[in-house]
Protein backbone atom coordinates (compact mmCIF):
# COMPACT_ATOMS: atom_id res chain seq x y z
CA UNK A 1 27.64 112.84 -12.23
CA UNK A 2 27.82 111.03 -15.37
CA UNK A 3 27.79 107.62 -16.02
CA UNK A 4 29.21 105.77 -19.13
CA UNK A 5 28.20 102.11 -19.93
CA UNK A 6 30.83 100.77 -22.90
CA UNK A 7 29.55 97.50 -24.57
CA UNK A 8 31.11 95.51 -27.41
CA UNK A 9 34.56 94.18 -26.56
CA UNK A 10 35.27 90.53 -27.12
CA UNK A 11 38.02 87.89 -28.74
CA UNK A 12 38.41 89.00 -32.37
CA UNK A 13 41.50 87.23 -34.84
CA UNK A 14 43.86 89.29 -36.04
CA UNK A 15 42.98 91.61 -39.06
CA UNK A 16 39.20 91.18 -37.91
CA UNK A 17 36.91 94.04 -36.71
CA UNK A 18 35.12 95.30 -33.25
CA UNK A 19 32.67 98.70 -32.75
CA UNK A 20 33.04 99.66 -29.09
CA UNK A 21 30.20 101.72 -27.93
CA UNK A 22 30.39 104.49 -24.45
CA UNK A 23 26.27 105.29 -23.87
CA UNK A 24 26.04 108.31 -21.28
CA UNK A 25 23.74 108.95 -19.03
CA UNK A 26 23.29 112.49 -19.59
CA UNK A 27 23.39 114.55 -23.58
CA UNK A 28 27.07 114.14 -24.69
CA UNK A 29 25.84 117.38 -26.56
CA UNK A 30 27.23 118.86 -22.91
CA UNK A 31 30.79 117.07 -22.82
CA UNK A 32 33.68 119.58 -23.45
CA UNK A 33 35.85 116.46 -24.38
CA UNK A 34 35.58 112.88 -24.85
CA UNK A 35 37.86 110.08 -25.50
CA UNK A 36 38.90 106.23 -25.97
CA UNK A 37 41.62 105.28 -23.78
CA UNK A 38 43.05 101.46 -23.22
CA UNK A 39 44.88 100.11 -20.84
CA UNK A 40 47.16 96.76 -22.09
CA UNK A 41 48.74 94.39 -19.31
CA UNK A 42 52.08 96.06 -17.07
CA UNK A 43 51.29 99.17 -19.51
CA UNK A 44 50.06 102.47 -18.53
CA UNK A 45 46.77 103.89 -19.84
CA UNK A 46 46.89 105.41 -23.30
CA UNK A 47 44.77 107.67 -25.47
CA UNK A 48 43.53 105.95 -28.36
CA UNK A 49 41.07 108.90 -29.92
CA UNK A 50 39.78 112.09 -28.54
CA UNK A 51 36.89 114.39 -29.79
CA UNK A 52 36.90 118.25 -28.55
CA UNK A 53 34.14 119.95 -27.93
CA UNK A 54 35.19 121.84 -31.37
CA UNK A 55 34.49 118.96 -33.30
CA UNK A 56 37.99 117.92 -33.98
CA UNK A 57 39.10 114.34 -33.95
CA UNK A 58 42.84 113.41 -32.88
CA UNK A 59 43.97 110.13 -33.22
CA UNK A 60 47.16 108.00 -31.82
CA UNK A 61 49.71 107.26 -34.50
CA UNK A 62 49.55 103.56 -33.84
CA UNK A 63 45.50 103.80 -34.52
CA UNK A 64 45.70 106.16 -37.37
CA UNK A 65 44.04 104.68 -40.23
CA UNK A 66 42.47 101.61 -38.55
CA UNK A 67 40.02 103.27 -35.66
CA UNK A 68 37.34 105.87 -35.85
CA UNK A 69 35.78 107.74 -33.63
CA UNK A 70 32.00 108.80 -34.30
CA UNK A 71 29.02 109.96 -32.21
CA UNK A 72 25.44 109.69 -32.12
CA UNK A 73 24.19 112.77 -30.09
CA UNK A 74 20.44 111.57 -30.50
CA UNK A 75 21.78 108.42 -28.64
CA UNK A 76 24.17 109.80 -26.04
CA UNK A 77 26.60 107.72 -27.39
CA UNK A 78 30.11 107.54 -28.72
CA UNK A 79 31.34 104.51 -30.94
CA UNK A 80 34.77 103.65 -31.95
CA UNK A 81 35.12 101.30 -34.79
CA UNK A 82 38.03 99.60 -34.90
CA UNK A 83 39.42 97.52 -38.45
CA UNK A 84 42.30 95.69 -39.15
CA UNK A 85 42.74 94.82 -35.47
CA UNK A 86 46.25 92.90 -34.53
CA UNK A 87 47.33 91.53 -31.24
CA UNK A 88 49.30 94.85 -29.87
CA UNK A 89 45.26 96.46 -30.14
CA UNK A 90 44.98 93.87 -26.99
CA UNK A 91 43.72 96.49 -23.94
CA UNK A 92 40.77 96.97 -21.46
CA UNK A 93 39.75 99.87 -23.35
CA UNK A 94 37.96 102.93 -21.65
CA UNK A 95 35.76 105.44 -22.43
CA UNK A 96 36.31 108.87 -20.62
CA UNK A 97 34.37 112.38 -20.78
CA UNK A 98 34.90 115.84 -19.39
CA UNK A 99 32.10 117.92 -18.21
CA UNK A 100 32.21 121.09 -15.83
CA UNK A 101 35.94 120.82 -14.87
CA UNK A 102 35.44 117.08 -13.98
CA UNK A 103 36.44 113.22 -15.67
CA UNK A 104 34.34 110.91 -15.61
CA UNK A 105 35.50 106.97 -16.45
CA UNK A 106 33.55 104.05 -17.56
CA UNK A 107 33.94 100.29 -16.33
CA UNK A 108 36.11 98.97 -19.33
CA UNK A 109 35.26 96.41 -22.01
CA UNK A 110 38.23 93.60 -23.02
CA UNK A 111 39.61 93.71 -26.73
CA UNK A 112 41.65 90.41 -27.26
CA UNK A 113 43.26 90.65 -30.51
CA UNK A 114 44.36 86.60 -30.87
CA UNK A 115 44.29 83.80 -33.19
């Protein structure tokens, strides 16, 4: 089992910034994937970034640009820094991991992109 703890969501205006952060409990050294989803209202779940166990970072085309993706193995923990924010950013976003064949989900942290 893994468990993922994501902090740093909140209300932000539009153009501002936010760092979302996914702690696991065990090395992400040992994930074959990880990734940044987000779920907005009567939407389905989306990837926002994903890092392979190859080291290679993909990114969705409406993030591209604006969001990175960045890990701190020493930490167990993933980050996603997200600039120029604008109200269609508005999600519960989620952090999500692969190990051995399985997924593994966090709770969610609340990005509200509003003025």
């Amino acid at each position: 089992q893994v468990q993922l703890v994501e902090s740093g969501g909140g209300l932000v205006q539009p153009g501002g910034s936010l760092r979302l952060s996914c702690t696991a409990s065990l090395s992400i050294s040992s994930m074959n994937y990880m990734g940044w989803y987000r779920q907005a209202p009567g939407k389905q779940r989306e990837l926002v970034a994903a890092l392979a166990s190859g080291g290679s970072t993909t990114y969705a085309g409406s993030v591209k640009g604006r969001f990175t993706f960045s890990r701190d193995n020493a930490k167990n923990t993933v980050y996603l820094q997200m600039n120029s924010l604008n109200p269609e950013d508005t999600a519960v976003y989620y952090c999500n991991v692969w190990r051995s064949g399985k997924a593994f989900w966090g709770q969610g942290t609340q990005v509200t992109v509003s003025s």
